[in-house]
N, C-alpha and C. Protein backbone atom coordinates (compact mmCIF):
# COMPACT_ATOMS: atom_id res chain seq x y z
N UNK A 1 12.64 6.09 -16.10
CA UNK A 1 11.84 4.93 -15.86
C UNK A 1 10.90 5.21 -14.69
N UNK A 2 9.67 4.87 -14.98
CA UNK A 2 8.73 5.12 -13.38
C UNK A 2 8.35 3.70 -13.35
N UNK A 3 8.07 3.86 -11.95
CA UNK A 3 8.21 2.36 -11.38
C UNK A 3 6.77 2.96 -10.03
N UNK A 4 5.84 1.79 -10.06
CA UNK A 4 4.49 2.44 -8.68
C UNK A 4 4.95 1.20 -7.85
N UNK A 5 4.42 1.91 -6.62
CA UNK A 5 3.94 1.15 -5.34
C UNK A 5 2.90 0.98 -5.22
N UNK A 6 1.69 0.63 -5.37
CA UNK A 6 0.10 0.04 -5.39
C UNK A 6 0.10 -0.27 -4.15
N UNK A 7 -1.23 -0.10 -3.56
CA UNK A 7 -1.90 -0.71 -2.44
C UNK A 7 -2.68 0.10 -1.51
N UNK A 8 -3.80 -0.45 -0.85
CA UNK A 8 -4.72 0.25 -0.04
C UNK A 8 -3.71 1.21 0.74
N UNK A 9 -4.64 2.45 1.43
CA UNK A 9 -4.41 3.10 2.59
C UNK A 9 -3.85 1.89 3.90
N UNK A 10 -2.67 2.29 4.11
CA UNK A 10 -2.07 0.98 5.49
C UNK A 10 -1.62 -0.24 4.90
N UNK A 11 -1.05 -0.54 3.92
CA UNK A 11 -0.59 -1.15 3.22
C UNK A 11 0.27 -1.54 3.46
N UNK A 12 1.46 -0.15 3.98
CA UNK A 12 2.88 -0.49 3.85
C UNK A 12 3.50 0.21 2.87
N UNK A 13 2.86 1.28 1.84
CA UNK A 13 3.54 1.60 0.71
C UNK A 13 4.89 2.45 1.21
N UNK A 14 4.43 3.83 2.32
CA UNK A 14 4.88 4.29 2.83
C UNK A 14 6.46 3.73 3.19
N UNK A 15 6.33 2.82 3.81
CA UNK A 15 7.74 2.06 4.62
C UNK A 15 8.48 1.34 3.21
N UNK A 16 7.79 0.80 2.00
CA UNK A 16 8.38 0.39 0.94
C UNK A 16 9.16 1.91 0.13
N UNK A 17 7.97 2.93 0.24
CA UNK A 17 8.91 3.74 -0.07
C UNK A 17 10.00 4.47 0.47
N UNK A 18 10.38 4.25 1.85
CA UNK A 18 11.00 4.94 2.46
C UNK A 18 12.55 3.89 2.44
N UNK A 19 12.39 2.69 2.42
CA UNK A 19 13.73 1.58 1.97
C UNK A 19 14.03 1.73 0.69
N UNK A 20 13.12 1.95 -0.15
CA UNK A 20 13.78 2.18 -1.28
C UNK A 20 14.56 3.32 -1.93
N UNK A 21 14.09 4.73 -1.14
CA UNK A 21 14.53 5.85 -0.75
C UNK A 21 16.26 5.71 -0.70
N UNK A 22 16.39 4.73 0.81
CA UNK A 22 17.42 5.14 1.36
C UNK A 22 18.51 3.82 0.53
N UNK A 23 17.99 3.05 -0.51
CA UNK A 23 18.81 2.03 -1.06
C UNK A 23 18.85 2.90 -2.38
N UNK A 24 18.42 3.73 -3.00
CA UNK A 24 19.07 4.67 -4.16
C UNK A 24 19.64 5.27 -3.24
N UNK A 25 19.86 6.01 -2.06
CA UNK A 25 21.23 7.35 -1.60
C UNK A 25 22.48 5.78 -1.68
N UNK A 26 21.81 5.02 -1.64
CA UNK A 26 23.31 4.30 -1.15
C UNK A 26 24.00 4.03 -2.33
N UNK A 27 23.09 3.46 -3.41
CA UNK A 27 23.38 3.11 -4.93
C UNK A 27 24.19 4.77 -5.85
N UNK A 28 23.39 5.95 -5.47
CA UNK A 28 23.10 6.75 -6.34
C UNK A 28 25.07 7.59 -6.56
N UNK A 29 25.25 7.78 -7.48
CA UNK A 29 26.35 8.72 -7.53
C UNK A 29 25.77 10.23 -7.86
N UNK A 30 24.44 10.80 -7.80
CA UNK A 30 24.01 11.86 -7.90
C UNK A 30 23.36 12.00 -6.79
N UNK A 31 22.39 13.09 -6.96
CA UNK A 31 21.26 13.58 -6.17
C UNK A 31 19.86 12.14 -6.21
N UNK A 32 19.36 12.19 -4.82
CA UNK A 32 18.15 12.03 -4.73
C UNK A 32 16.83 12.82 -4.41
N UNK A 33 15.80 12.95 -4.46
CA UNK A 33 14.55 13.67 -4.49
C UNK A 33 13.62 13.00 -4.23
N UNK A 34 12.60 13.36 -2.48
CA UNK A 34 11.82 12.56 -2.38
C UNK A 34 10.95 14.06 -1.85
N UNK A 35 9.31 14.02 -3.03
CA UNK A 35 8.49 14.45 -2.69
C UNK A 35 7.26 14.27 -1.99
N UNK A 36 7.38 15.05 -0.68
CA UNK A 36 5.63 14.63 0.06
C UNK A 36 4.82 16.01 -0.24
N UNK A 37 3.86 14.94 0.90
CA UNK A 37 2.45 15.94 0.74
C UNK A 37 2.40 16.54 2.33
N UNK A 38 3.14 17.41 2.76
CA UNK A 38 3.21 17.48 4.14
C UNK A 38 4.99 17.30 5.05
N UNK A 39 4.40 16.43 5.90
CA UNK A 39 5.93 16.47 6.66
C UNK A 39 6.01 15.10 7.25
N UNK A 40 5.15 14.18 6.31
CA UNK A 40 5.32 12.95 6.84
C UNK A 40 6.93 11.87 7.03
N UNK A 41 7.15 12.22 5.88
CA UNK A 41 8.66 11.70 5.56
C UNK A 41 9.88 11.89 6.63
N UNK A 42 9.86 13.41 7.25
CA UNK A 42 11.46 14.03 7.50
C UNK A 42 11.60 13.17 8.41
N UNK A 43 11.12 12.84 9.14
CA UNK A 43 11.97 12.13 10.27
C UNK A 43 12.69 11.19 9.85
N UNK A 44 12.44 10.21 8.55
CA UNK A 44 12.49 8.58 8.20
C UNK A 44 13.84 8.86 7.07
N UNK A 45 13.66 10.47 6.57
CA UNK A 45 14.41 10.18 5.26
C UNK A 45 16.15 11.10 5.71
N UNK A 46 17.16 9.83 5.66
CA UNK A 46 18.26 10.81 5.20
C UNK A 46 18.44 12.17 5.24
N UNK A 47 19.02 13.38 5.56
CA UNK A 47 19.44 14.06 6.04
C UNK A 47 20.40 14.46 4.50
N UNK A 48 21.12 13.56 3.55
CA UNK A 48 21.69 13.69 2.17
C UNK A 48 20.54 13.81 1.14
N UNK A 49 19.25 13.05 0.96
CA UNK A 49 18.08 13.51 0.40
C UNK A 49 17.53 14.80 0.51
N UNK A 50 16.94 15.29 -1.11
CA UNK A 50 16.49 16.54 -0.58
C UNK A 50 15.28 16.19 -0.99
N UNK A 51 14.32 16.85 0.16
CA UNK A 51 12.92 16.39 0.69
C UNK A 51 12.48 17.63 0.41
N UNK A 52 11.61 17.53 -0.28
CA UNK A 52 10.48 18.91 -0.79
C UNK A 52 8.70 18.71 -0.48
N UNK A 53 8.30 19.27 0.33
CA UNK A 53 7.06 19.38 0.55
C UNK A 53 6.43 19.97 -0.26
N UNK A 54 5.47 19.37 -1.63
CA UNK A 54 4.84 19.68 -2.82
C UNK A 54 3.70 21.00 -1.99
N UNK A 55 3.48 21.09 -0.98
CA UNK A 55 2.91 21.84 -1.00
C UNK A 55 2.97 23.16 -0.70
N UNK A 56 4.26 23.92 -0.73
CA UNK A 56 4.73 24.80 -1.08
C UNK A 56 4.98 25.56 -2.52
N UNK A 57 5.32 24.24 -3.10
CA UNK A 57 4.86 24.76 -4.41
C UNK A 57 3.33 24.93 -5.30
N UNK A 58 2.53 24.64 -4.34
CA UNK A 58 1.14 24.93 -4.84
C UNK A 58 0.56 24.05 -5.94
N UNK A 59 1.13 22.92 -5.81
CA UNK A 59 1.12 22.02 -7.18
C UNK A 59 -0.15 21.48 -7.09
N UNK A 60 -1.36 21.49 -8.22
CA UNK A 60 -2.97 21.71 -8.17
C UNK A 60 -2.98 21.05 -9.25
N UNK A 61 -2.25 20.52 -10.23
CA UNK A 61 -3.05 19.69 -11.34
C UNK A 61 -2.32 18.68 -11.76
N UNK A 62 -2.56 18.01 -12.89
CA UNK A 62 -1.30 16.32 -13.44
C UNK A 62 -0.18 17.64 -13.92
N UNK A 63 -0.40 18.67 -14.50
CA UNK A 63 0.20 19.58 -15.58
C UNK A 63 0.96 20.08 -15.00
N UNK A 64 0.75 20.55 -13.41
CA UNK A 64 2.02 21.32 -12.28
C UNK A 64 2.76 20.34 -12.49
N UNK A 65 2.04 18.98 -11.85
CA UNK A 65 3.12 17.75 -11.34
C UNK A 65 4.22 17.33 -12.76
N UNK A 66 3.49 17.35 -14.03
CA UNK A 66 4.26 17.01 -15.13
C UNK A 66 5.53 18.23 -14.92
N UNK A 67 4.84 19.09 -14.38
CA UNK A 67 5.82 20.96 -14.89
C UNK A 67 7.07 20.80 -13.67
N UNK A 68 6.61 20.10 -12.65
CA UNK A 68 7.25 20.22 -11.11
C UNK A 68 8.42 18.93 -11.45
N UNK A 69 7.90 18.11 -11.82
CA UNK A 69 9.13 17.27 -12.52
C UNK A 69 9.98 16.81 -13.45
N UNK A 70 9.13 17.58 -14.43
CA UNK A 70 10.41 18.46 -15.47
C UNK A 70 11.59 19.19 -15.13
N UNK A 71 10.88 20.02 -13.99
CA UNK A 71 11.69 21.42 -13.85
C UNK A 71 12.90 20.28 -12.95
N UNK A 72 12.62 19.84 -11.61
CA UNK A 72 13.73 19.16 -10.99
C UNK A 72 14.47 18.42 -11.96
N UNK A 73 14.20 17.40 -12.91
CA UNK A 73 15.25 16.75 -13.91
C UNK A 73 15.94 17.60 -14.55
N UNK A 74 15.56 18.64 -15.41
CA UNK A 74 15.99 20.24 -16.02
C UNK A 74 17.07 20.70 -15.25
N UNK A 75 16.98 21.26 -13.79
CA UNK A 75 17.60 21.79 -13.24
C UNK A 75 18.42 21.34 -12.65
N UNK A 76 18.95 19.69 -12.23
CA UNK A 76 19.37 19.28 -11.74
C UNK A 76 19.83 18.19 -12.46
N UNK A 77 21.18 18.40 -12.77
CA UNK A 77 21.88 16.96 -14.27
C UNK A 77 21.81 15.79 -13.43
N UNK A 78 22.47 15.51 -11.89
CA UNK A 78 23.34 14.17 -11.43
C UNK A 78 21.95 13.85 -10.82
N UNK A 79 20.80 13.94 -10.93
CA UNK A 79 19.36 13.88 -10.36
C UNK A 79 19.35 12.21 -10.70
N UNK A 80 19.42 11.04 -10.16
CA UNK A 80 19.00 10.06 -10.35
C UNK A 80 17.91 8.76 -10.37
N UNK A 81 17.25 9.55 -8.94
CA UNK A 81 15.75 9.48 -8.37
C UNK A 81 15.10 10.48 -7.69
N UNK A 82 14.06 10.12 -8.20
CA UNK A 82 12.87 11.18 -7.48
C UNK A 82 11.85 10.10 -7.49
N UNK A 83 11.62 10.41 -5.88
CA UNK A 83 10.24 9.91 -5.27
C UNK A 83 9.36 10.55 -4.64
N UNK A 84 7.86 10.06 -5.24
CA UNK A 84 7.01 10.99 -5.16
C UNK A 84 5.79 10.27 -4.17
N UNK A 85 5.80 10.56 -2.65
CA UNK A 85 5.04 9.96 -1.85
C UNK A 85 3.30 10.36 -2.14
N UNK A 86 2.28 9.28 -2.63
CA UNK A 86 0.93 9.87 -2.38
C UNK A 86 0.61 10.61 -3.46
N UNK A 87 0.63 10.14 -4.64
CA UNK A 87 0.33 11.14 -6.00
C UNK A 87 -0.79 11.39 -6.11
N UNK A 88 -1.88 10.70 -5.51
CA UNK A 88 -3.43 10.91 -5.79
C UNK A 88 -3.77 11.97 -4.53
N UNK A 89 -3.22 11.62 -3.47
CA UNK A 89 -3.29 13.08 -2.76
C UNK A 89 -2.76 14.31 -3.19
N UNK A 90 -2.12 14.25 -3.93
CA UNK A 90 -1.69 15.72 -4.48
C UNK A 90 -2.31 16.16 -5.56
N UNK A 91 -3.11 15.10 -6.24
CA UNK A 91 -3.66 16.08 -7.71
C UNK A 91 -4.72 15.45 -7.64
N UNK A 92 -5.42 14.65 -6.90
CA UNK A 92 -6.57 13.92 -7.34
C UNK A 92 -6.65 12.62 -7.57
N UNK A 93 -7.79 11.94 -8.39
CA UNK A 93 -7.89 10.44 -8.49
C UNK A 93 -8.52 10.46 -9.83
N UNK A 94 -7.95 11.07 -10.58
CA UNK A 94 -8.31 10.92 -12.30
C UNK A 94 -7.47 9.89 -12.75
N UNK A 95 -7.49 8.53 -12.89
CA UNK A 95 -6.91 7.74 -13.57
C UNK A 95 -6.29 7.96 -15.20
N UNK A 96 -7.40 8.26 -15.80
CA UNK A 96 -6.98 8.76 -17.11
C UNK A 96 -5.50 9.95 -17.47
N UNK A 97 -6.20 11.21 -16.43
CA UNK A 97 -4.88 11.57 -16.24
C UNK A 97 -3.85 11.62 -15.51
N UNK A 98 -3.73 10.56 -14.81
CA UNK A 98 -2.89 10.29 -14.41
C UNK A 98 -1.91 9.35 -15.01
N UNK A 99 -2.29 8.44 -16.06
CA UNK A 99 -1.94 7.51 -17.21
C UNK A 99 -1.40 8.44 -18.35
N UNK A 100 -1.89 9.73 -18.39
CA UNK A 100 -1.40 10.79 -19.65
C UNK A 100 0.00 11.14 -18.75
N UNK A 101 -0.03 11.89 -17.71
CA UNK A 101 0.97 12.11 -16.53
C UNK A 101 2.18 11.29 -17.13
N UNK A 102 2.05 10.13 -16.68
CA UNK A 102 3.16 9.11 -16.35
C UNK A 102 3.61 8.53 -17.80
N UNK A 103 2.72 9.16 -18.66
CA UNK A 103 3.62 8.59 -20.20
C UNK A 103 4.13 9.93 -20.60
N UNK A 104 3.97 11.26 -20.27
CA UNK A 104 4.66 12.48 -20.65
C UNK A 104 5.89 12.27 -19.73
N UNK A 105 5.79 11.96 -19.01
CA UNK A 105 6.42 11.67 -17.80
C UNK A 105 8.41 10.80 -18.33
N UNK A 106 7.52 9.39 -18.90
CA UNK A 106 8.35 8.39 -19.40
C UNK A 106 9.15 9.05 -20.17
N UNK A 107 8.56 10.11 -20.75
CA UNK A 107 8.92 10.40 -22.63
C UNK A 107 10.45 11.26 -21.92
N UNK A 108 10.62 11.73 -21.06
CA UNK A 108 11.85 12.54 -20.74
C UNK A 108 12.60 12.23 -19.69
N UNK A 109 12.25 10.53 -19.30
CA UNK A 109 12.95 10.40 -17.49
C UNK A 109 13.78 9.34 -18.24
N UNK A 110 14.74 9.44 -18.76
CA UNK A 110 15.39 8.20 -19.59
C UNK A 110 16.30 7.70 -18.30
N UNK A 111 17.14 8.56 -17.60
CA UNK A 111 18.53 9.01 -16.75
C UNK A 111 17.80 8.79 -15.56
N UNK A 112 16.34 8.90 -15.40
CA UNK A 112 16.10 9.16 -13.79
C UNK A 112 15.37 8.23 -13.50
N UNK A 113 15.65 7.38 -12.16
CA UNK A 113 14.16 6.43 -11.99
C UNK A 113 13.29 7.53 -11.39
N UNK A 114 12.07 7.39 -11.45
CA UNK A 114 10.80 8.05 -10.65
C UNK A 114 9.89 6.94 -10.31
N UNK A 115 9.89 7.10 -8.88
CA UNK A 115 8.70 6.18 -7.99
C UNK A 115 7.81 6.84 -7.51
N UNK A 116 6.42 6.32 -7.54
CA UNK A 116 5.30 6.98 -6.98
C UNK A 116 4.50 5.65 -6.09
N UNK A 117 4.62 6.26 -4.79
CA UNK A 117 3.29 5.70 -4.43
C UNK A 117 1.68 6.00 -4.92
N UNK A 118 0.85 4.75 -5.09
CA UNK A 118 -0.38 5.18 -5.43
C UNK A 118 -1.63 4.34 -4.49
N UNK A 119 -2.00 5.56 -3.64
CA UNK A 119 -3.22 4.69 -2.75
C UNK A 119 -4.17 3.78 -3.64
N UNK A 120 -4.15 2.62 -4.26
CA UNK A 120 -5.19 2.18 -4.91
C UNK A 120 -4.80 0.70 -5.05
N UNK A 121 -5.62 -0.29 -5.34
CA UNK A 121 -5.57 -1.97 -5.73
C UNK A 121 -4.98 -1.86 -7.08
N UNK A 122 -4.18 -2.71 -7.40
CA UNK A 122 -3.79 -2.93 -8.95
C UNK A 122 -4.88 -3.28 -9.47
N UNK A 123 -5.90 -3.89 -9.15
CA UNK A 123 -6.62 -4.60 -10.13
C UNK A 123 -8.07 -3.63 -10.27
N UNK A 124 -8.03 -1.91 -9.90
CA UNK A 124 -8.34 -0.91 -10.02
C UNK A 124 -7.81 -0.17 -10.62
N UNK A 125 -6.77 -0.65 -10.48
CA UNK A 125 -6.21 0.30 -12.14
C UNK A 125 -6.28 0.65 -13.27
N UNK A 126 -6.75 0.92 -14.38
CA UNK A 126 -6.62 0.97 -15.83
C UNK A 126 -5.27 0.63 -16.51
N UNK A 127 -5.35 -0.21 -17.92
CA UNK A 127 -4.01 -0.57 -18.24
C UNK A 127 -3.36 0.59 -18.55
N UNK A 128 -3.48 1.65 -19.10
CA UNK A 128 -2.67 3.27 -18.87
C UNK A 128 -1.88 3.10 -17.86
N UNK A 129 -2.33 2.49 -16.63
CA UNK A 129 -1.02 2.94 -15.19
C UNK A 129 -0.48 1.50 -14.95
N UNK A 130 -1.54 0.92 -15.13
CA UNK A 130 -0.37 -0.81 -14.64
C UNK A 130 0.21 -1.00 -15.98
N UNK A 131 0.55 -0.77 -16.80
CA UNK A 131 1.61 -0.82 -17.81
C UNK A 131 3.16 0.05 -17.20
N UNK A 132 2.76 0.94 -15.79
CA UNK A 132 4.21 1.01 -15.06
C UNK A 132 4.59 -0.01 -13.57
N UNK A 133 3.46 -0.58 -13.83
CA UNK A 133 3.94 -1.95 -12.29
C UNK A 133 5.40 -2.53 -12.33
């Protein structure tokens, strides 16, 4: 299931995602997964979360990010969430594909929630992505 956080730069998405973070470790009987763009997160997140800085893995298109979160669900059975801080900073601001993204996305996350923050207004959205609000 993917589930967004919407809203301008300074919003608050950040701090929404970081409670919701730490209310799946509390819920979760598996693994959690929260991806940034950098090193914004470590201080805020759990110490039981495993925190991956996307930019080590060199992740450059929707197709890494589709490939980058395949591979963590794949490789990891008790995986229950993965959160993905700032998705338009990591691949861009292609709406379209980012709406292809998040329905390849759907088609294999049956077991896992996935949250993404997305710097943008809902009512900038295309129905492709607010069909995951």
């Amino acid at each position: 299931m993917i589930k967004l956080i919407p809203g301008k730069k300074g919003t608050g998405k950040t701090k929404l995602l970081i409670d919701a973070i730490h209310e799946a470790e509390k819920k979760s009987k598996g693994n959690v997964v929260a991806i940034q763009l950098g090193s914004s997160l470590n201080i805020d997140i759990y110490h039981k979360i495993r925190l991956i800085n996307i930019e080590d893995a060199k992740v450059a298109s929707y197709d890494d990010m589709f490939g980058f979160i395949a591979g963590i669900m794949n490789s990891d059975y008790d995986c229950t969430d993965i959160f993905v801080d700032g998705i338009l900073r990591i691949v861009g601001r292609d709406y379209d594909q980012l709406g292809k993204m998040f329905d390849r996305i759907a088609q294999i996350s049956d077991n896992v929630n996935i949250t993404f923050t997305i710097s943008a207004e809902v009512a900038d959205l295309p129905e492709s992505i607010k069909k995951y609000l």
